[in-house]
C-alpha atoms as a PDB file:
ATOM      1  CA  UNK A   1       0.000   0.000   0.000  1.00  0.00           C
ATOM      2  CA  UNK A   2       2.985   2.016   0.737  1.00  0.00           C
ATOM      3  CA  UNK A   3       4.241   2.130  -2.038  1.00  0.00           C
ATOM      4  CA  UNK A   4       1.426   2.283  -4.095  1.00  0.00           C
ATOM      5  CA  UNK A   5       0.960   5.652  -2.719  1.00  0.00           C
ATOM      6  CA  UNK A   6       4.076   6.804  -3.151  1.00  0.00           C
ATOM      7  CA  UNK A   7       3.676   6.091  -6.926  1.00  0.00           C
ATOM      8  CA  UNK A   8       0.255   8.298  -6.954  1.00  0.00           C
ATOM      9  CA  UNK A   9       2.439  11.024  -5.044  1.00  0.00           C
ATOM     10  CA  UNK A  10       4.905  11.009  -7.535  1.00  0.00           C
ATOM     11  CA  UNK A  11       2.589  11.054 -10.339  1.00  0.00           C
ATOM     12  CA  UNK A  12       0.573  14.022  -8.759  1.00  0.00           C
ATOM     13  CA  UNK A  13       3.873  15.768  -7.855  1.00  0.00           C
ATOM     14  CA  UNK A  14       4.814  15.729 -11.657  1.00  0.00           C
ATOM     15  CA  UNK A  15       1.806  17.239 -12.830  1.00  0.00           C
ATOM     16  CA  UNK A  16       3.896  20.442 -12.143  1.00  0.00           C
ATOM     17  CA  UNK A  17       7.576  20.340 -12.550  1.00  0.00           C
ATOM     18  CA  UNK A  18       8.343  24.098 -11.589  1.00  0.00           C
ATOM     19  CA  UNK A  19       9.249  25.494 -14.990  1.00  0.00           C
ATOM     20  CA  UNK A  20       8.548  29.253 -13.743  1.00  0.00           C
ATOM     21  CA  UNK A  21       9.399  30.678 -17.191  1.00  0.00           C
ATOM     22  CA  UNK A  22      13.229  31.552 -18.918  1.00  0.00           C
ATOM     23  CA  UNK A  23      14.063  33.175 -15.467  1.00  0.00           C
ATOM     24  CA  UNK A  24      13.121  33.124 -12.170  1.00  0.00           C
ATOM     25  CA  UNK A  25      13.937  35.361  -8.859  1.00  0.00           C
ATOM     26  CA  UNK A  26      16.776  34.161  -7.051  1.00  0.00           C
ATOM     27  CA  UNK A  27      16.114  35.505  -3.782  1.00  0.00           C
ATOM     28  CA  UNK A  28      18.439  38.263  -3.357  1.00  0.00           C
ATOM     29  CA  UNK A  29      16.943  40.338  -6.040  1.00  0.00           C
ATOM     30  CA  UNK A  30      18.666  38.925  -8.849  1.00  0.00           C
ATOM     31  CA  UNK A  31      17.123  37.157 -11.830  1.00  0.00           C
ATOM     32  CA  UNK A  32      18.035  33.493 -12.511  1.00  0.00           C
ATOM     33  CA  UNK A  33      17.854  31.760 -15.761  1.00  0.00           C
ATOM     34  CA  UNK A  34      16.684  28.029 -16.486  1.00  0.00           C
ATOM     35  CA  UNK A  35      19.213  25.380 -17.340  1.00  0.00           C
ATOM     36  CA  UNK A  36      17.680  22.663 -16.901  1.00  0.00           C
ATOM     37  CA  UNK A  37      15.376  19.579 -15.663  1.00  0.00           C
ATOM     38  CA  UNK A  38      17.097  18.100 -12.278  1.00  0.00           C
ATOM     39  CA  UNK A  39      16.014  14.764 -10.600  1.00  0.00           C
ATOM     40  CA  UNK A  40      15.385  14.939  -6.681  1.00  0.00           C
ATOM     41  CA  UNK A  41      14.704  12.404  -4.765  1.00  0.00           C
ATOM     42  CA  UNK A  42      12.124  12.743  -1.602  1.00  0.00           C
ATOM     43  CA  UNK A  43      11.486  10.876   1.222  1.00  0.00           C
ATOM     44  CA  UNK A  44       8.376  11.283   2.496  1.00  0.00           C
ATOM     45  CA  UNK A  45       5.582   9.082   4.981  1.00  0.00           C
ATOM     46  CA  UNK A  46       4.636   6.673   1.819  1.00  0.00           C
ATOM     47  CA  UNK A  47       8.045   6.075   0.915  1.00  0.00           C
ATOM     48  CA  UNK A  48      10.911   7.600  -1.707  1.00  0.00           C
ATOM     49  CA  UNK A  49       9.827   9.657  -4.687  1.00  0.00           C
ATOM     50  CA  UNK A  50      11.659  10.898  -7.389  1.00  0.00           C
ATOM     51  CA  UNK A  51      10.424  14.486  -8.258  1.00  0.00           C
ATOM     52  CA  UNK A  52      11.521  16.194 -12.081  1.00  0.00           C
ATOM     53  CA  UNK A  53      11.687  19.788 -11.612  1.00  0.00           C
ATOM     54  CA  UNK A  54      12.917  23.029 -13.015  1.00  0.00           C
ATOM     55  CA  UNK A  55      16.396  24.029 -11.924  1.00  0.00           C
ATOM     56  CA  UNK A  56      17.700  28.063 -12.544  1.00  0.00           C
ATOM     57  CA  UNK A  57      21.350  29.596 -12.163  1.00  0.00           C
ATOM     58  CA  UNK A  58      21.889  33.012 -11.008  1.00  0.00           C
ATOM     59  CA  UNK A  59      24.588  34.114 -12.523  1.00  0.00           C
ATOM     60  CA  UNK A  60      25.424  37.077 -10.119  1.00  0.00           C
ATOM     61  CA  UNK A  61      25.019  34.809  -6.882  1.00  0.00           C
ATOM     62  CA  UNK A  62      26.991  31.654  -8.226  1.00  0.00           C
ATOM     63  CA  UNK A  63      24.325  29.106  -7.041  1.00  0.00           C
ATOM     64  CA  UNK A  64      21.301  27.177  -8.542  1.00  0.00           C
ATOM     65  CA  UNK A  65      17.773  26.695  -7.285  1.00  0.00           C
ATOM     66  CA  UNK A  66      14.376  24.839  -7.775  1.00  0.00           C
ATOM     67  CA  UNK A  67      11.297  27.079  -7.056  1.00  0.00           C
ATOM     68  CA  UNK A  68       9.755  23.949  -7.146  1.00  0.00           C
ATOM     69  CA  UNK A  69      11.197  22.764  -3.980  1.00  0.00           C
ATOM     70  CA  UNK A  70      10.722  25.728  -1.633  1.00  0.00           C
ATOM     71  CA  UNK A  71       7.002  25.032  -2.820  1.00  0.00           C
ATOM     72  CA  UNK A  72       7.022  21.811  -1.522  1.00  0.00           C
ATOM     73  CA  UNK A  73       9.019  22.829   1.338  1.00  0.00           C
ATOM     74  CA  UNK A  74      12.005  20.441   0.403  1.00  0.00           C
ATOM     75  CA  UNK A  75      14.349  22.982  -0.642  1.00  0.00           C
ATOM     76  CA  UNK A  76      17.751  22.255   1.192  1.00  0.00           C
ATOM     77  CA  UNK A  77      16.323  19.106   2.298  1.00  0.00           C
ATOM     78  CA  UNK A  78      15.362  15.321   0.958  1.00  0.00           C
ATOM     79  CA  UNK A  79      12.420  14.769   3.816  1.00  0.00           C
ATOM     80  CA  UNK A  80       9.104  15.933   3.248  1.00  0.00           C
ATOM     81  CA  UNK A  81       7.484  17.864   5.614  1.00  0.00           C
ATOM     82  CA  UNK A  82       5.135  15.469   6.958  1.00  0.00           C
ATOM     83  CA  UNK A  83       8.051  13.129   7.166  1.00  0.00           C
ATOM     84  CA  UNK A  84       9.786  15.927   8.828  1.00  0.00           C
ATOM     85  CA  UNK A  85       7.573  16.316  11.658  1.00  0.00           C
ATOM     86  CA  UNK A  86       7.663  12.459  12.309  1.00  0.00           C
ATOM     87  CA  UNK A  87      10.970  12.408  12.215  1.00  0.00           C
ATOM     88  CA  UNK A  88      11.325  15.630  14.711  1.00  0.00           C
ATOM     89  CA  UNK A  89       8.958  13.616  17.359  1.00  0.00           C
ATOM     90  CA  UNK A  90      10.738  10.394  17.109  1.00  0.00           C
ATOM     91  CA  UNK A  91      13.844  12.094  17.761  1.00  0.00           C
ATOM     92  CA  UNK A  92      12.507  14.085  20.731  1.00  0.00           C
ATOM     93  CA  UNK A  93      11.827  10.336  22.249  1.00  0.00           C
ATOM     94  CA  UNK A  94      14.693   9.573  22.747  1.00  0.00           C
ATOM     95  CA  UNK A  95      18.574   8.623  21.205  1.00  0.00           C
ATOM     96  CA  UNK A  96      18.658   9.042  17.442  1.00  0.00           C
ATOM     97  CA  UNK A  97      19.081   5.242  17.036  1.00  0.00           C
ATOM     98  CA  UNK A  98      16.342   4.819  18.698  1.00  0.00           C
ATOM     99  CA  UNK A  99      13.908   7.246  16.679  1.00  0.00           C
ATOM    100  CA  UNK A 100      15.368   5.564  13.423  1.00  0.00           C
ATOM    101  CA  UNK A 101      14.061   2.268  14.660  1.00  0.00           C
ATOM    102  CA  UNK A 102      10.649   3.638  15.806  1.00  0.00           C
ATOM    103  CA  UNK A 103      10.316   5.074  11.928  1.00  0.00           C
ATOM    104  CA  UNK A 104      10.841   2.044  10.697  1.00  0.00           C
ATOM    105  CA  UNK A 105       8.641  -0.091  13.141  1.00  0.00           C
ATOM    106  CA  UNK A 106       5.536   2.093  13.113  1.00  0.00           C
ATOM    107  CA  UNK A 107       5.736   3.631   9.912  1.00  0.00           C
ATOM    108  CA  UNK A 108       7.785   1.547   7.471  1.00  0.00           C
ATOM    109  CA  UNK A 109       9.956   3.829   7.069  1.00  0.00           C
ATOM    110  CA  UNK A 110      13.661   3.298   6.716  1.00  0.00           C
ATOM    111  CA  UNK A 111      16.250   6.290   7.422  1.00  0.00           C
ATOM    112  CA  UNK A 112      19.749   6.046   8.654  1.00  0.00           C
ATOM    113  CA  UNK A 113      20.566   7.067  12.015  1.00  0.00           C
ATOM    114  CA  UNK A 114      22.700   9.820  10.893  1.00  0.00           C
ATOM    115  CA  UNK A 115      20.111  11.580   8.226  1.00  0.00           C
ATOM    116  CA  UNK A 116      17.689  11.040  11.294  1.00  0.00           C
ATOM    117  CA  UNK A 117      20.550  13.489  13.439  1.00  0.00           C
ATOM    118  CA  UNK A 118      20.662  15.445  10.785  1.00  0.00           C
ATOM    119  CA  UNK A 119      16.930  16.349  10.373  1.00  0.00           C
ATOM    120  CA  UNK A 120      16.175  16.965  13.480  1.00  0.00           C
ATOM    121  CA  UNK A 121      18.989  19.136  14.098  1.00  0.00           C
ATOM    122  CA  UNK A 122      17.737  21.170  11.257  1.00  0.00           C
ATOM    123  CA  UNK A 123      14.365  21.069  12.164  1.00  0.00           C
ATOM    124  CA  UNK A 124      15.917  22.262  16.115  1.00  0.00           C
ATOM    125  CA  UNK A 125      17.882  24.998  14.241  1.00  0.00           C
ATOM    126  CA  UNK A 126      15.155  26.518  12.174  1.00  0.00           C
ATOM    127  CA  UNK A 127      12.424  26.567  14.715  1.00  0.00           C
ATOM    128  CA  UNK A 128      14.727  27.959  17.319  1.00  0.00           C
ATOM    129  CA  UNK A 129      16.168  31.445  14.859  1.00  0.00           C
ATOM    130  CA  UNK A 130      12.230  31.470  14.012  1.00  0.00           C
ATOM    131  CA  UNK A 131      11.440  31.502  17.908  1.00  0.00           C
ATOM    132  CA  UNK A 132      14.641  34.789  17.887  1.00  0.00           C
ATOM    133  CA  UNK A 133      13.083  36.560  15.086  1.00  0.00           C
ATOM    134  CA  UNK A 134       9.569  36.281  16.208  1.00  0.00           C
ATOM    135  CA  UNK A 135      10.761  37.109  19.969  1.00  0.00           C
ATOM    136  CA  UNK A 136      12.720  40.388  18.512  1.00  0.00           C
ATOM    137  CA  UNK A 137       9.782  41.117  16.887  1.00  0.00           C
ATOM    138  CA  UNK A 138       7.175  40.971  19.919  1.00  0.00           C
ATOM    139  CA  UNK A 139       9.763  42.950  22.019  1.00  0.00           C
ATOM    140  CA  UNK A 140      10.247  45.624  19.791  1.00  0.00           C
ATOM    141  CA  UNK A 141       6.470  46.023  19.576  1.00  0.00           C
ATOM    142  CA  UNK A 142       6.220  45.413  16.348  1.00  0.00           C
ATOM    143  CA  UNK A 143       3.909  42.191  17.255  1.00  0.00           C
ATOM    144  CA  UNK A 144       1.747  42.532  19.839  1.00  0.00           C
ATOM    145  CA  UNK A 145       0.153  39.634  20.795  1.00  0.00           C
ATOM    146  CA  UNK A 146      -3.955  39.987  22.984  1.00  0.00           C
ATOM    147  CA  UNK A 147      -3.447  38.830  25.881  1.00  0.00           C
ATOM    148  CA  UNK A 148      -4.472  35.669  26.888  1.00  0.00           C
ATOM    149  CA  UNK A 149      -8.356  35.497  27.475  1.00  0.00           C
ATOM    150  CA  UNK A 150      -9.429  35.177  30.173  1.00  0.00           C
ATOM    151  CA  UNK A 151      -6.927  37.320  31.723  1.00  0.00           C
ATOM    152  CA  UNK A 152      -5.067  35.002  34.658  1.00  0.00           C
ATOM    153  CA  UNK A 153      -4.928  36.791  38.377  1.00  0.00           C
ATOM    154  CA  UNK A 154      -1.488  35.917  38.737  1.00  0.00           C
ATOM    155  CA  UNK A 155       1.388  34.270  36.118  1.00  0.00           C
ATOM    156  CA  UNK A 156       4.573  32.874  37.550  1.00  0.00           C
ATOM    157  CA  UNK A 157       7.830  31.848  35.635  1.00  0.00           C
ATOM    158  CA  UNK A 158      10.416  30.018  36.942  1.00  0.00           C
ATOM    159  CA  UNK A 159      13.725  30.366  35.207  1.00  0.00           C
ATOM    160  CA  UNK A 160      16.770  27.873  36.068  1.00  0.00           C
ATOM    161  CA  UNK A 161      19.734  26.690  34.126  1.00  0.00           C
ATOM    162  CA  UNK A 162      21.245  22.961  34.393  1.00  0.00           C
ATOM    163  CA  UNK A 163      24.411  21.115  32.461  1.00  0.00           C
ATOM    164  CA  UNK A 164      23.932  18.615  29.820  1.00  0.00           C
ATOM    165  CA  UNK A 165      26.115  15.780  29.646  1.00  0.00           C
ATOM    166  CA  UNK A 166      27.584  16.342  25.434  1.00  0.00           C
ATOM    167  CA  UNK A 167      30.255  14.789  23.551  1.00  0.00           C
ATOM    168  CA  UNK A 168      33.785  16.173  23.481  1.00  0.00           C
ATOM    169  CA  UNK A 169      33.075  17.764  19.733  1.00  0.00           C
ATOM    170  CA  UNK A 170      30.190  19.556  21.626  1.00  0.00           C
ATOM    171  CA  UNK A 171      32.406  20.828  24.621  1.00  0.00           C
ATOM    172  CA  UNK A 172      35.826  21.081  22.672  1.00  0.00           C
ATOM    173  CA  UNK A 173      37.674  24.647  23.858  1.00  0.00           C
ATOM    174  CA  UNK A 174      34.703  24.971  26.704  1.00  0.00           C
ATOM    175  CA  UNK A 175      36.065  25.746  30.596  1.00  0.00           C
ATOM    176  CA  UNK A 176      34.991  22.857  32.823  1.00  0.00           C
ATOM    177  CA  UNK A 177      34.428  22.587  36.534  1.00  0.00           C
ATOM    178  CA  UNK A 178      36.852  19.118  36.508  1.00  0.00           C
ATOM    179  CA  UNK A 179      39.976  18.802  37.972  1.00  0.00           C
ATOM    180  CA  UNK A 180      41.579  18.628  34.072  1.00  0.00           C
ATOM    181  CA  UNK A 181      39.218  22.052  33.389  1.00  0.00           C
ATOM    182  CA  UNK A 182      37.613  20.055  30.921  1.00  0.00           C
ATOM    183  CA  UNK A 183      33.921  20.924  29.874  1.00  0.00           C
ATOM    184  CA  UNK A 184      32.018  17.869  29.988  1.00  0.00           C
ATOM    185  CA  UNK A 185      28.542  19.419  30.195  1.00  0.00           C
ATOM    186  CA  UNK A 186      26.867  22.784  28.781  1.00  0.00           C
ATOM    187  CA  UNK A 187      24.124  24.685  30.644  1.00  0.00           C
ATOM    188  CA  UNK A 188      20.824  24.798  29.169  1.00  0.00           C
ATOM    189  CA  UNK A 189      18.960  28.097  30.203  1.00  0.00           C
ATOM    190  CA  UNK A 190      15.182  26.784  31.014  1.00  0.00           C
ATOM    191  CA  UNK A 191      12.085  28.991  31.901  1.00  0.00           C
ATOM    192  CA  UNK A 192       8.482  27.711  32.127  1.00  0.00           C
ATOM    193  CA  UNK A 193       5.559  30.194  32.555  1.00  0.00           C
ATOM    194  CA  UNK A 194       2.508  29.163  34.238  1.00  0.00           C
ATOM    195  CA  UNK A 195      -0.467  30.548  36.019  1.00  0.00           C
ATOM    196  CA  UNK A 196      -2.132  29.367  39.010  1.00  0.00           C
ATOM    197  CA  UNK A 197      -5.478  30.953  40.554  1.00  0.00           C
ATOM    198  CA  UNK A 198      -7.056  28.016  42.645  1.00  0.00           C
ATOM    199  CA  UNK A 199      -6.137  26.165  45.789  1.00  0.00           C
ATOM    200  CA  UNK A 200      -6.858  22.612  46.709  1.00  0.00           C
ATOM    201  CA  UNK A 201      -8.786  21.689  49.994  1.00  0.00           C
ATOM    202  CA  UNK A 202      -5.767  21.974  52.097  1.00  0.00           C
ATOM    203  CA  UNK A 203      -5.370  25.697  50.772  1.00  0.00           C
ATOM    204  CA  UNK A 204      -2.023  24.923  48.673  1.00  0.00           C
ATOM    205  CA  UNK A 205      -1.630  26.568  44.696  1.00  0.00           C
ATOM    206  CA  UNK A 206      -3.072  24.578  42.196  1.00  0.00           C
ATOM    207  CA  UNK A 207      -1.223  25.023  38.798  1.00  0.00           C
ATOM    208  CA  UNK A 208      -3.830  25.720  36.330  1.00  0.00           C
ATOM    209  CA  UNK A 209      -4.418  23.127  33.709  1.00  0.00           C
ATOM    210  CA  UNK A 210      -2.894  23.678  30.308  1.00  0.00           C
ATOM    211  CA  UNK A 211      -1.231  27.579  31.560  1.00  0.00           C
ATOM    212  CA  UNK A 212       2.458  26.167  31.560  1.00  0.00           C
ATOM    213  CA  UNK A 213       4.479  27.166  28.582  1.00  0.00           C
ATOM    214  CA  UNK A 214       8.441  26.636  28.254  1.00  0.00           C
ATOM    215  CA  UNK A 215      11.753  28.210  26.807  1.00  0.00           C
ATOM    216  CA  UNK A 216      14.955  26.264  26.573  1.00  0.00           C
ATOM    217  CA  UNK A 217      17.660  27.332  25.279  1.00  0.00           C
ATOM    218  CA  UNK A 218      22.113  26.956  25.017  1.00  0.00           C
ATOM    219  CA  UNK A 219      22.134  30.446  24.254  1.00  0.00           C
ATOM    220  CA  UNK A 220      24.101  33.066  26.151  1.00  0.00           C
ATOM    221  CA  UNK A 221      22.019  34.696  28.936  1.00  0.00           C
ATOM    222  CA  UNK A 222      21.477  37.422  26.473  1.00  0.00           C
ATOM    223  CA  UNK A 223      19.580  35.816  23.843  1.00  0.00           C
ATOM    224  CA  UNK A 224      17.770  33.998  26.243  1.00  0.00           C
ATOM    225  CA  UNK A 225      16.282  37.120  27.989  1.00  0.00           C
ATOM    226  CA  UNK A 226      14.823  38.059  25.052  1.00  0.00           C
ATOM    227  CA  UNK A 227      13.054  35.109  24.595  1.00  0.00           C
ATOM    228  CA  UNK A 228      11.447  35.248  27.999  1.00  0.00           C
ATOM    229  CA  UNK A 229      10.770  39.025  27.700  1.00  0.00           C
ATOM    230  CA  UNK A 230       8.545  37.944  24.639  1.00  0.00           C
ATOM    231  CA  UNK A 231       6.823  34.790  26.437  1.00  0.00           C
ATOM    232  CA  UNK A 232       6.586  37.223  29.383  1.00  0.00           C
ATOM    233  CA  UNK A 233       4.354  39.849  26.961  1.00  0.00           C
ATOM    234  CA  UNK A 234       2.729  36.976  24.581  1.00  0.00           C
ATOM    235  CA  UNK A 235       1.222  35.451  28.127  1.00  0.00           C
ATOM    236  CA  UNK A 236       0.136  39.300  29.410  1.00  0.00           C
ATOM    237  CA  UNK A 237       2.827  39.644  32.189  1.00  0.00           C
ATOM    238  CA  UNK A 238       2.007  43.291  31.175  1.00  0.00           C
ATOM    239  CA  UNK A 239      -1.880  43.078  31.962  1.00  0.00           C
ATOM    240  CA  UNK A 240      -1.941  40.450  35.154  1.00  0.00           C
ATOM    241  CA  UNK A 241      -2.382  41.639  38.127  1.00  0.00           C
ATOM    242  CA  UNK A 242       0.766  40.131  39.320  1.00  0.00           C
ATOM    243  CA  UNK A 243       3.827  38.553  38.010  1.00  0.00           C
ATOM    244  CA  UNK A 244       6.093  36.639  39.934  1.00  0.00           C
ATOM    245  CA  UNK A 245       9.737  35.624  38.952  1.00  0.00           C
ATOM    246  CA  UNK A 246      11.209  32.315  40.580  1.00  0.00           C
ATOM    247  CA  UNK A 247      14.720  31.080  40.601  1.00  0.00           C
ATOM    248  CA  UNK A 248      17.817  30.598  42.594  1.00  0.00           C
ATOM    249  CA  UNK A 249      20.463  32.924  43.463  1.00  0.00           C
ATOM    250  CA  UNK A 250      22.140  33.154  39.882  1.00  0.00           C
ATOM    251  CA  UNK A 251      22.815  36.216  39.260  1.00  0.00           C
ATOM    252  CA  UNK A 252      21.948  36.144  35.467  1.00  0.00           C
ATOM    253  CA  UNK A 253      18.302  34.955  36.488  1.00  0.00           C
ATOM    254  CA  UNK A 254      17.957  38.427  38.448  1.00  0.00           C
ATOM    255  CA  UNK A 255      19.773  40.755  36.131  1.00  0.00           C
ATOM    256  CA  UNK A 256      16.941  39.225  33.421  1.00  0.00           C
ATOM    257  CA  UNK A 257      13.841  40.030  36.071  1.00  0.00           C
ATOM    258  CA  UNK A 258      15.315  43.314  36.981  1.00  0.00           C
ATOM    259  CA  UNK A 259      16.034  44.566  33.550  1.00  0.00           C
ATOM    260  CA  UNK A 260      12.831  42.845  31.708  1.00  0.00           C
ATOM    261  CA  UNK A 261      10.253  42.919  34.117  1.00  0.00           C
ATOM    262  CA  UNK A 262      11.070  46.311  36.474  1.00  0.00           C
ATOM    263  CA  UNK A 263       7.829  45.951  38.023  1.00  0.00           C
ATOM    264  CA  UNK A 264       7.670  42.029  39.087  1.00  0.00           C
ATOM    265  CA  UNK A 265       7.715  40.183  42.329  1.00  0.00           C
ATOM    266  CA  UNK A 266      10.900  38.266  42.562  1.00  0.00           C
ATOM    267  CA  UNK A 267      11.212  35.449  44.885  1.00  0.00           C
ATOM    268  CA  UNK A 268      14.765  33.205  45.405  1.00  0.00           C
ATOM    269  CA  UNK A 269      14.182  29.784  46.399  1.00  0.00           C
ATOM    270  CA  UNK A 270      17.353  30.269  48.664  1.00  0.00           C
ATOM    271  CA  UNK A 271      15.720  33.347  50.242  1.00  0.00           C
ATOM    272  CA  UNK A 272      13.413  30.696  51.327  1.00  0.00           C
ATOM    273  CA  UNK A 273      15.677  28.447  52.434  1.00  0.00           C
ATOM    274  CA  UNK A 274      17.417  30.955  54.856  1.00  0.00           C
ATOM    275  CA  UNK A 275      14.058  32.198  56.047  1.00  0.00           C
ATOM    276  CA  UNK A 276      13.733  28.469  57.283  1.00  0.00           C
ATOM    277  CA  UNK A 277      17.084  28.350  58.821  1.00  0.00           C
ATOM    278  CA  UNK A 278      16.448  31.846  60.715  1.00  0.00           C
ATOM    279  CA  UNK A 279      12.956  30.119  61.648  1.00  0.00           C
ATOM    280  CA  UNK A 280      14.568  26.595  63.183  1.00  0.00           C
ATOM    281  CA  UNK A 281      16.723  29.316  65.387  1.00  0.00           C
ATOM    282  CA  UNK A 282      13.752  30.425  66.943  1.00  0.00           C
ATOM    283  CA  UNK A 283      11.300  27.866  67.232  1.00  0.00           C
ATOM    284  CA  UNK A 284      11.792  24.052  67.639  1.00  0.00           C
ATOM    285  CA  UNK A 285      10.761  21.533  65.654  1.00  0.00           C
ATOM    286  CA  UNK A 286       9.300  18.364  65.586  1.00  0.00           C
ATOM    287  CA  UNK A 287      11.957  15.486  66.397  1.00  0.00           C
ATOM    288  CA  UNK A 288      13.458  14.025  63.100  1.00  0.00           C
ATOM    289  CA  UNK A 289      12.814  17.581  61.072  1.00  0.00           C
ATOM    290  CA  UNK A 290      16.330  19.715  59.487  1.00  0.00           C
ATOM    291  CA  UNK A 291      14.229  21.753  57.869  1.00  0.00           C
ATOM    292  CA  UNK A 292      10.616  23.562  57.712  1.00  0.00           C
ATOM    293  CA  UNK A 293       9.030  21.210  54.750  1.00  0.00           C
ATOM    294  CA  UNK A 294       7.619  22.921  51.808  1.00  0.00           C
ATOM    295  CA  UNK A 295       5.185  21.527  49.825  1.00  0.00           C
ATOM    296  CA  UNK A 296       5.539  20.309  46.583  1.00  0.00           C
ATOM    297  CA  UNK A 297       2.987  23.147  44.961  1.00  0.00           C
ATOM    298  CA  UNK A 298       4.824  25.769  46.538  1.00  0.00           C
ATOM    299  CA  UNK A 299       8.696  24.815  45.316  1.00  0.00           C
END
């Protein structure tokens, strides 16, 4: 059945082969002129096809292109974009092995581990400089996203950083914390926005269902502030009636609450943590307690 369908694909597909007349527009305002018809071969959810289109030269930018493919959405790539997105949740599951074997097992289709890598490292690049130029865009008010209806009372983030374990290629000419200063990890720069506006029976936050929404990132500390600047305005930090900012005692994490969000409640989780320690000074405590225990909805 498979490949039945790929054969109607393919047939469909040629139906329109891209010939865009004796030139075409090459992108960066020059005009490109046709050479020739190239063979491509596509990978896609029903199997392989092998697509005939138009292929232009510019003469003034020294490369070739298919208008045909960036109408398919295939241009620079051999997966489909169905196959794509398959391919991008497989990967997410786990090691890249893995995901090829998962392709294979559930949807008959057969990729190498390394062109599995590959696409879904493109597919991670291009979604996250699409996440930067839509962020630049919200914070420079040029998009300005309604707020969220209905309005929360109250949104929280919580922004954190952690190392990855990577591969020397990853980490070569990185500082480490090892004895050898080798970098054997890089941090990840995490925030997750949320709101919660109910409490359970025994009076404790309730996270609201569906409100959490999450930013990670490898980028410098920078970068990454603008990205939560712009999830900070997308989910109406400026229109809630308060925001509240959670995180350790990084100093990046406050220099990005103080300079993006002047106005918001900021709260350090070691603040707490001396408060308690001040507190067990004062007051005893039940035998077999070190600390005052916080509940898991208020972490």
């Amino acid at each position: 059945m498979l490949h039945a369908g790929a054969g109607l694909l393919g047939r469909l597909l040629a139906s329109d082969p891209g010939y865009r007349g004796p030139r075409a527009a090459c992108g960066n305002g020059h005009q490109a002129g046709f050479v020739a018809y190239r063979g491509k071969i596509i990978d896609t959810v029903l199997g392989p096809v092998t697509l005939a289109r138009a292929w232009y030269h510019c003469p003034a930018c020294g490369h070739g292109l298919a208008p045909r493919d960036a109408e398919l959405g295939v241009a620079g790539a051999s997966l489909s974009p169905g196959l794509r997105a398959m391919n991008d949740q497989a990967a997410a599951a786990g090691p890249f092995a893995k995901a090829a074997r998962l392709l294979e097992d559930l949807a008959g289709v057969r990729l190498t581990v390394k062109r599995v890598e590959r696409a879904a490292e493109a597919s991670g690049a291009a979604q996250a400089a699409a996440a930067r130029d839509r962020a630049a865009l919200i914070t420079a008010r040029k998009v300005v996203p309604l707020p969220p209806a209905p309005l929360p009372d109250k949104l929280y983030a919580v922004i954190d950083g952690t190392g990855v374990p990577m591969t020397s290629r990853e980490t070569a000419g990185r500082d480490g914390k090892a004895e050898d200063g080798r970098a054997r990890t890089r941090e990840v720069k995490l925030a997750v926005f949320f709101s919660q506006d109910q409490v359970d029976d025994e009076g404790y936050p309730v996270r609201d269902r569906d409100s959490s929404s999450y930013i990670a990132t490898f980028e410098p500390a920078a970068a990454f502030a603008g990205l939560v600047k712009a999830e900070g305005i997308r989910r109406g930090a400026d229109h809630v009636r308060q925001f509240t900012i959670l995180g350790d005692g990084a100093a990046w994490i406050w220099n990005i609450a103080s300079s993006k969000f002047p106005e918001v409640i900021c709260s350090s989780l070691q603040t707490v943590r001396y408060v308690q320690q001040r507190c067990m000074s004062r007051w005893r405590l039940p035998d077999g307690h070190g600390y005052l225990p916080l509940h898991p909805a208020r972490r």
